[in-house]
N, C-alpha and C. Protein backbone atom coordinates (compact mmCIF):
# COMPACT_ATOMS: atom_id res chain seq x y z
N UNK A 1 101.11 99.41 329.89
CA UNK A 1 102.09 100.17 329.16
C UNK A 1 101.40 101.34 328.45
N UNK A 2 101.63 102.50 329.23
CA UNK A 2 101.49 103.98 328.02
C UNK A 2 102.28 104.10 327.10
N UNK A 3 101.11 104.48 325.17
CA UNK A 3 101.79 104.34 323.97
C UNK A 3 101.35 105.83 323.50
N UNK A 4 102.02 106.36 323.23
CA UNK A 4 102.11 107.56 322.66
C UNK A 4 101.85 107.64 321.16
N UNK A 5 101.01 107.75 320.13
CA UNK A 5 100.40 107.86 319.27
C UNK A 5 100.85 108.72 318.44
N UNK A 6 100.98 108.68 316.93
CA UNK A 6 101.29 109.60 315.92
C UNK A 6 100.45 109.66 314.79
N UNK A 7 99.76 110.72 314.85
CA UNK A 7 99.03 111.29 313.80
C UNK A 7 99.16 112.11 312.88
N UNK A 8 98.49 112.32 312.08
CA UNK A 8 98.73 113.35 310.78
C UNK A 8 97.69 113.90 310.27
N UNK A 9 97.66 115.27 310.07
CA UNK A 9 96.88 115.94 309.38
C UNK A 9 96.73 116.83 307.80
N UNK A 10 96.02 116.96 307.29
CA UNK A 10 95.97 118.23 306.03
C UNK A 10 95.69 119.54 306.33
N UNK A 11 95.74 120.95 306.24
CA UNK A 11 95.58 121.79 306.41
C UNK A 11 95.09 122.30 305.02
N UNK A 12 93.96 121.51 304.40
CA UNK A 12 93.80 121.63 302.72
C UNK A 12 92.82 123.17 302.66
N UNK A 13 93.50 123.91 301.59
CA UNK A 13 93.37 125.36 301.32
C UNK A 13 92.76 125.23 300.36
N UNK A 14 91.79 125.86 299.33
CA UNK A 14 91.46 125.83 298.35
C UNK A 14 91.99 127.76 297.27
N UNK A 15 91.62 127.61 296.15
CA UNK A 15 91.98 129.19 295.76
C UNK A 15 91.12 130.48 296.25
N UNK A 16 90.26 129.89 297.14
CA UNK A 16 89.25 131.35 297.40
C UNK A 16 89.77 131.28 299.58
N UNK A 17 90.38 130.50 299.91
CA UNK A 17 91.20 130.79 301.03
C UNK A 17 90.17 130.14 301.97
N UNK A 18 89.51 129.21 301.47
CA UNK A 18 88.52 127.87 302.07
C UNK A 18 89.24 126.77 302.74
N UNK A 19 88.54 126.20 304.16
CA UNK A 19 89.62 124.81 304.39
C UNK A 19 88.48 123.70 304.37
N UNK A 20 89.50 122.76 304.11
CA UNK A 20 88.58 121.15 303.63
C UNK A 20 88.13 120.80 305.16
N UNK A 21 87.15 120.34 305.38
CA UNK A 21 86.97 119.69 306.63
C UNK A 21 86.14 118.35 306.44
N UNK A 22 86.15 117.14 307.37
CA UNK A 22 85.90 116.48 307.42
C UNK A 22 85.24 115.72 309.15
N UNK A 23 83.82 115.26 308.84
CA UNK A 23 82.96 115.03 310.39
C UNK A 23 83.53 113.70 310.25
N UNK A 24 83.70 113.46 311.28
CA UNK A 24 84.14 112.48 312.04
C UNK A 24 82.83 111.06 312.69
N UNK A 25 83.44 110.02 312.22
CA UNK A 25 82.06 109.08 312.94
C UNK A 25 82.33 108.54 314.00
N UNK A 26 84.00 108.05 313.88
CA UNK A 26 84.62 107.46 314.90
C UNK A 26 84.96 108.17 315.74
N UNK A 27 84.90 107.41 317.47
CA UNK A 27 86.14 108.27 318.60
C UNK A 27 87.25 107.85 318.12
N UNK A 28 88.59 108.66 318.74
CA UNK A 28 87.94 110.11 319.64
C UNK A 28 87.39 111.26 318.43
N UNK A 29 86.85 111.92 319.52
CA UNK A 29 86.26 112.96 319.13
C UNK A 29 84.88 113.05 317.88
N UNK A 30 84.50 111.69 317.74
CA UNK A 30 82.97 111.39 316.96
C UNK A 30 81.94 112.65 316.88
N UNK A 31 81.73 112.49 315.51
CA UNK A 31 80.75 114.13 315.31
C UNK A 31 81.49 115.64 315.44
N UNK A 32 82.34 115.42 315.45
CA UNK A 32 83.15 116.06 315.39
C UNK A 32 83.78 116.81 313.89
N UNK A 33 84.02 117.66 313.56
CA UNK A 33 84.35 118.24 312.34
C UNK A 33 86.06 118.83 312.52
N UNK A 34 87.10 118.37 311.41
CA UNK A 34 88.44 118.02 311.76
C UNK A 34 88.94 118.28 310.36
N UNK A 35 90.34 118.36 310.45
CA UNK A 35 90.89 117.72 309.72
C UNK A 35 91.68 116.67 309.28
N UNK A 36 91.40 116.69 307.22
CA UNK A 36 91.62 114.77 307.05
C UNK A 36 92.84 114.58 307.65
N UNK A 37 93.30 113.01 307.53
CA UNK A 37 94.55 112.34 308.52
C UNK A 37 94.68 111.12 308.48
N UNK A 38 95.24 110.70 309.84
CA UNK A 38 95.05 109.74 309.88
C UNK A 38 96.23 109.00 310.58
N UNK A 39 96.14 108.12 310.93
CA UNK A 39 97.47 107.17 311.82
C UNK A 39 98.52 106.93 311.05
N UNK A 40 100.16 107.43 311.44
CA UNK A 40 101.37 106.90 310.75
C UNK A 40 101.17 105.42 311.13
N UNK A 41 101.70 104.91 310.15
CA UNK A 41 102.00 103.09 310.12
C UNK A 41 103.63 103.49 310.37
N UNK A 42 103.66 102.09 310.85
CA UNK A 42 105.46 101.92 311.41
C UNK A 42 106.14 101.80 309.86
N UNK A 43 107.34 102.64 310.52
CA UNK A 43 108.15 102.53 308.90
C UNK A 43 107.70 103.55 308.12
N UNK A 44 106.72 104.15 308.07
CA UNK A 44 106.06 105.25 306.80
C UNK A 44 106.28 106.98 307.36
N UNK A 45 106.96 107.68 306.35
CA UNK A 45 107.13 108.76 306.97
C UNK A 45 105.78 109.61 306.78
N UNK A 46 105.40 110.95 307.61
CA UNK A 46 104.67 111.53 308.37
C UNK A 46 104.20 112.34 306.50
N UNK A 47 104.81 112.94 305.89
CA UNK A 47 104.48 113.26 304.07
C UNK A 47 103.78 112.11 303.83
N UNK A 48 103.97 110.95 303.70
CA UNK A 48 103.72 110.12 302.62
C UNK A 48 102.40 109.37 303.54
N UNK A 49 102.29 109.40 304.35
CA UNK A 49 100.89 109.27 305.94
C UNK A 49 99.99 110.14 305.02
N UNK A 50 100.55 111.40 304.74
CA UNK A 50 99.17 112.24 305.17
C UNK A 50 98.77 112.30 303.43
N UNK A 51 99.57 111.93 302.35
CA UNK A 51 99.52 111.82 301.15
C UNK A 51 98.44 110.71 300.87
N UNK A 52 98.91 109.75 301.38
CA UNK A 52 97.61 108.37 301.64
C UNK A 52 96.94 108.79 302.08
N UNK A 53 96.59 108.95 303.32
CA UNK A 53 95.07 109.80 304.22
C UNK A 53 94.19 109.62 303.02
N UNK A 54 94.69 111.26 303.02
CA UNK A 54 93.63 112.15 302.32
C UNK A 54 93.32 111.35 300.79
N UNK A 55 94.17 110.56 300.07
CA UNK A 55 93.62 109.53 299.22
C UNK A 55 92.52 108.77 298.86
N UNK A 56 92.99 107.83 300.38
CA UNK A 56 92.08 106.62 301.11
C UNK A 56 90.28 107.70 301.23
N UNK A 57 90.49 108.52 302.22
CA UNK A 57 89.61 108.88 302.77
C UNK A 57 88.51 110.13 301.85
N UNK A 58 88.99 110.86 300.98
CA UNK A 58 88.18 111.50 299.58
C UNK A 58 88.78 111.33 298.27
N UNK A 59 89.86 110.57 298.27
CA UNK A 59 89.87 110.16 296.96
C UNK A 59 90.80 111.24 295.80
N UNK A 60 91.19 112.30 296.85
CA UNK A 60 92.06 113.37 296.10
C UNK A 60 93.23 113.14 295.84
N UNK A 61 94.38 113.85 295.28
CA UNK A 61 95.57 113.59 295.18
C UNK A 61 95.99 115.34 295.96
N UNK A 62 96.91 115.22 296.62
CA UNK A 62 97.01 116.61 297.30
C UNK A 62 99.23 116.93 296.83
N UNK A 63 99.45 118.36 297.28
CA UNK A 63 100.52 118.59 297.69
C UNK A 63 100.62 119.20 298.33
N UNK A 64 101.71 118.82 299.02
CA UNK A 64 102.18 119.25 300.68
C UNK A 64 102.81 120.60 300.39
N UNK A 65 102.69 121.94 301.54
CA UNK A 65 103.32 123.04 300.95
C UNK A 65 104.22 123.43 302.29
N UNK A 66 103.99 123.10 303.19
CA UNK A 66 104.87 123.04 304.38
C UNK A 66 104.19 122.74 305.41
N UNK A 67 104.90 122.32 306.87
CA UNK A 67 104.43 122.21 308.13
C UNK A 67 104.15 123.57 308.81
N UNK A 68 102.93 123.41 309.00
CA UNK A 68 101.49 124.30 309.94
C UNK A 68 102.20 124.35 311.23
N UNK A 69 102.30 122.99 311.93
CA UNK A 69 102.39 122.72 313.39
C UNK A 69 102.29 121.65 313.71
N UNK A 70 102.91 121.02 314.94
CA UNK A 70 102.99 119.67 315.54
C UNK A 70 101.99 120.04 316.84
N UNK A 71 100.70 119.25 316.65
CA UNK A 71 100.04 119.50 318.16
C UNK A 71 100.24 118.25 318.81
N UNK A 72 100.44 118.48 320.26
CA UNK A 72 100.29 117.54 320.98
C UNK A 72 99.03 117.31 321.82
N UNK A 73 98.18 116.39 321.51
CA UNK A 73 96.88 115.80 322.04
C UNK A 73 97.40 115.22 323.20
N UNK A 74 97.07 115.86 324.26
CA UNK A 74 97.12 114.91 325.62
C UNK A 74 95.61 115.02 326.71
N UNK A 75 95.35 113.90 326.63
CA UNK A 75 93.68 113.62 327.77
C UNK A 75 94.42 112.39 328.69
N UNK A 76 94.68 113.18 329.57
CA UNK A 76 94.84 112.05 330.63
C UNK A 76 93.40 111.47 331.31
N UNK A 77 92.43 111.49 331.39
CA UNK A 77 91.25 111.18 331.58
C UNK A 77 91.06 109.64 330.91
N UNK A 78 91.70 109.58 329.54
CA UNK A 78 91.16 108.34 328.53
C UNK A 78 92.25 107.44 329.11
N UNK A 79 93.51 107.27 329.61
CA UNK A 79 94.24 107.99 329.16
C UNK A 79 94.81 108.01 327.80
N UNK A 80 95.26 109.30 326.94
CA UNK A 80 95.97 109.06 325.30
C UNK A 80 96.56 110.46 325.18
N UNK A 81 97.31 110.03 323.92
CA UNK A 81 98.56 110.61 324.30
C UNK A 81 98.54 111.16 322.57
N UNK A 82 98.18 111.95 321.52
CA UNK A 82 98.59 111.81 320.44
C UNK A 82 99.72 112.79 319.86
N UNK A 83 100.60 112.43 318.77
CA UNK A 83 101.72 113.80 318.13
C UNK A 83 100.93 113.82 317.24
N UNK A 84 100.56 115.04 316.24
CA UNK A 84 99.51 115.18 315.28
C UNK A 84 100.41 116.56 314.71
N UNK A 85 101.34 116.18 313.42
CA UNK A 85 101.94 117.13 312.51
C UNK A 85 100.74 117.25 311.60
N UNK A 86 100.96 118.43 310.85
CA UNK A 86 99.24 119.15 310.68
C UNK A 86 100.73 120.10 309.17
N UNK A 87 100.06 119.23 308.21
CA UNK A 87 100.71 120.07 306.74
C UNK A 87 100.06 121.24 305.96
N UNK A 88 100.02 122.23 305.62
CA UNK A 88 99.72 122.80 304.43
C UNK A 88 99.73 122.25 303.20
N UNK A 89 98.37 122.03 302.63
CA UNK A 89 98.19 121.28 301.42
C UNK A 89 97.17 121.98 300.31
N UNK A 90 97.40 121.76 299.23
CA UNK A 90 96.38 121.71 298.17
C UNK A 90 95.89 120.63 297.87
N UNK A 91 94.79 120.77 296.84
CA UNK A 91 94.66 119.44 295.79
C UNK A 91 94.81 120.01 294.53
N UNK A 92 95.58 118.41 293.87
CA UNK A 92 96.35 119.00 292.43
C UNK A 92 95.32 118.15 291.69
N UNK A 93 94.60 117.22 292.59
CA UNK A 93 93.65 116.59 291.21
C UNK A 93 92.70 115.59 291.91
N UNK A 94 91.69 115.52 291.13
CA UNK A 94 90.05 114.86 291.47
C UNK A 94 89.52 116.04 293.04
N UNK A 95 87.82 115.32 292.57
CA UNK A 95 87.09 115.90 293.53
C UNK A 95 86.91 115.32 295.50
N UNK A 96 87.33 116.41 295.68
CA UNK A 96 87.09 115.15 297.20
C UNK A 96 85.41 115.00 297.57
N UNK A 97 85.58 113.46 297.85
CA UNK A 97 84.20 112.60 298.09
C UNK A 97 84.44 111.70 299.26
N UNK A 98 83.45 111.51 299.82
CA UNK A 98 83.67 110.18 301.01
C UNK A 98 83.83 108.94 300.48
N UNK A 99 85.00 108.62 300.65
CA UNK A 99 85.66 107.25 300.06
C UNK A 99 85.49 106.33 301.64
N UNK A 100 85.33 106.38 302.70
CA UNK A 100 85.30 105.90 303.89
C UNK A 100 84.28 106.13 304.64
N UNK A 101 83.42 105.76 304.22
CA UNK A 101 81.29 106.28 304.61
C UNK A 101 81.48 105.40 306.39
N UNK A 102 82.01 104.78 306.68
CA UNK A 102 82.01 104.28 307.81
C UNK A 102 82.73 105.17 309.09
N UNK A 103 83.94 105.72 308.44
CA UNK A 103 84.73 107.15 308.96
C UNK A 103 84.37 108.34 308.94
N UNK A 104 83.81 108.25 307.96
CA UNK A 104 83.60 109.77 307.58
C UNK A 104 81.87 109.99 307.33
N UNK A 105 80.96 111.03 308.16
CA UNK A 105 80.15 111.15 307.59
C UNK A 105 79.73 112.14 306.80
N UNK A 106 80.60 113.42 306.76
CA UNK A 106 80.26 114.65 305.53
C UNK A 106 81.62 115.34 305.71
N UNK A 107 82.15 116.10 304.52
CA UNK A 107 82.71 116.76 304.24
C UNK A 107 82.86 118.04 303.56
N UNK A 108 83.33 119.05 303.68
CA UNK A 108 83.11 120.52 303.08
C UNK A 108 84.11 121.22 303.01
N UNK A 109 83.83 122.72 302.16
CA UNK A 109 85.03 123.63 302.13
C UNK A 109 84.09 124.68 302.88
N UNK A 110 85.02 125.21 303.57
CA UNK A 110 84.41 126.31 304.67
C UNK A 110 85.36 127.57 305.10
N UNK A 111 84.42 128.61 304.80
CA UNK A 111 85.32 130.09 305.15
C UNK A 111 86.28 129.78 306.65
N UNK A 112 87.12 130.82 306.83
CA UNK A 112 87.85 130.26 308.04
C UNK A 112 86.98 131.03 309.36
N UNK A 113 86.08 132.17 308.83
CA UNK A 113 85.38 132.78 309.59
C UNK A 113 83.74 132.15 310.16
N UNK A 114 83.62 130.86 309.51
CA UNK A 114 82.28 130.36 309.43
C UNK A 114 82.30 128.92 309.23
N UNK A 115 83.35 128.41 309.90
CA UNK A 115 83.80 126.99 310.16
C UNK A 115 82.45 126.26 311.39
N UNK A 116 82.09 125.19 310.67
CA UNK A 116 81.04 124.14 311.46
C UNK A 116 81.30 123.54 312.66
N UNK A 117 80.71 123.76 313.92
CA UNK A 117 81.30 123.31 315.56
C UNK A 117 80.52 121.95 315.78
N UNK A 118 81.13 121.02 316.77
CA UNK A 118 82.28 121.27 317.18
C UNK A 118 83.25 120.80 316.58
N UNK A 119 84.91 121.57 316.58
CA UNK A 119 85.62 121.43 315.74
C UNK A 119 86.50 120.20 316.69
N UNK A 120 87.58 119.20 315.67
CA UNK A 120 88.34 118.44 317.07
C UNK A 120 89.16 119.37 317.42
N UNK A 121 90.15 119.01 318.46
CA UNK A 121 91.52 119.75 319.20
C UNK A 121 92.39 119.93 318.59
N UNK A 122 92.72 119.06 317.47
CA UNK A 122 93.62 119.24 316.49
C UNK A 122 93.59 120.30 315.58
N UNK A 123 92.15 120.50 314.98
CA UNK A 123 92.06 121.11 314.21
C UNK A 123 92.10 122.71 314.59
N UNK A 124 91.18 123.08 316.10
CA UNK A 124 91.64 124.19 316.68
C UNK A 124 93.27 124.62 317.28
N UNK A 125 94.13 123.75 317.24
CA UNK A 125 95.38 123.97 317.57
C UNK A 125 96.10 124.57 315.78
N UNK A 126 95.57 123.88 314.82
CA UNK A 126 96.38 123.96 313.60
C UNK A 126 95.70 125.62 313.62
N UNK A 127 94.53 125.88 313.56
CA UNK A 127 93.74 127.22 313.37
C UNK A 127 94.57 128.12 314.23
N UNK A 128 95.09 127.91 315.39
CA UNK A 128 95.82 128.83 315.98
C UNK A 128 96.87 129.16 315.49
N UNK A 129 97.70 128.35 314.95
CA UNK A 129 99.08 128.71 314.21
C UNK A 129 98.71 129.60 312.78
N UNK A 130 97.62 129.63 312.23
CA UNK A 130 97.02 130.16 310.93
C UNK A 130 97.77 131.58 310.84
C-alpha cells in the first residue's frame, strides 16, 4: 500500500531578513540543511504541527504570518510521496537551540544570498516562491 505523507515547515525570518535553518541527521535527506518541521499527527491541524515542531525541536515559540507554499516531494525511486505546507514565521520568544541533538545536528540564521549546501527539496521549493 502507497501512503502519501504530510509535512510541515517554518519559513522563520528574523529582523535583518535572515532564515533559520536547520542540518538534518536523519533520512531523508541526512546532512542536509532545511527547514524546521516536522510530521502532521492524525487529527492535528497543519498551524498547530508546525507551532510544536519548531518548539520540540529549538525550543522557540514562533508566529505564523501566512502560507509560503505547499511543495509536493515526490521520489519514486524510494518510493515516497510527501505534502510539505511551508509557513511564514517569526519568533516571538526564547533563543533557538537544539532541543533534539539526535535530529538535529546544527542550526543557524543565514543571509538568503549565502545559505549553507546542500539544501533539502523542500527548502529549495519554499526559496522559489520567496
Amino acid at each position: 500500500m502507497t501512503i502519501i505523507r504530510v509535512g510541515c515547515g517554518a519559513f522563520i525570518t528574523d529582523g535583518q531578513g535572515r532564515l533559520l535553518l536547520v542540518k538534518r541527521r536523519r533520512d531523508p535527506e541526512a546532512d542536509h540543511w532545511g527547514l524546521p518541521g516536522g510530521k502532521v499527527d492524525f487529527l492535528e491541524a497543519v498551524p498547530d504541527t508546525i507551532r510544536r515542531e519548531i518548539a520540540e525541536e529549538l525550543g522557540v515559540v514562533i508566529e505564523l504570518t501566512g502560507l509560503l507554499c505547499v511543495v509536493d516531494q515526490i521520489d519514486p525511486a524510494v518510493p515516497s510521496h510527501w505534502v510539505n505546507p511551508v509557513h511564514r514565521a517569526h519568533i516571538v520568544q526564547g533563543e533557538p537551540r537544539i532541543m533534539e541533538p539526535d535530529a538535529l545536528s546544527d542550526w543557524g540564521w543565514f543571509a538568503l544570498d549565502g545559505l549553507p549546501q546542500p539544501l533539502t527539496v523542500s527548502t529549495k521549493a519554499a526559496l522559489a516562491s520567496v
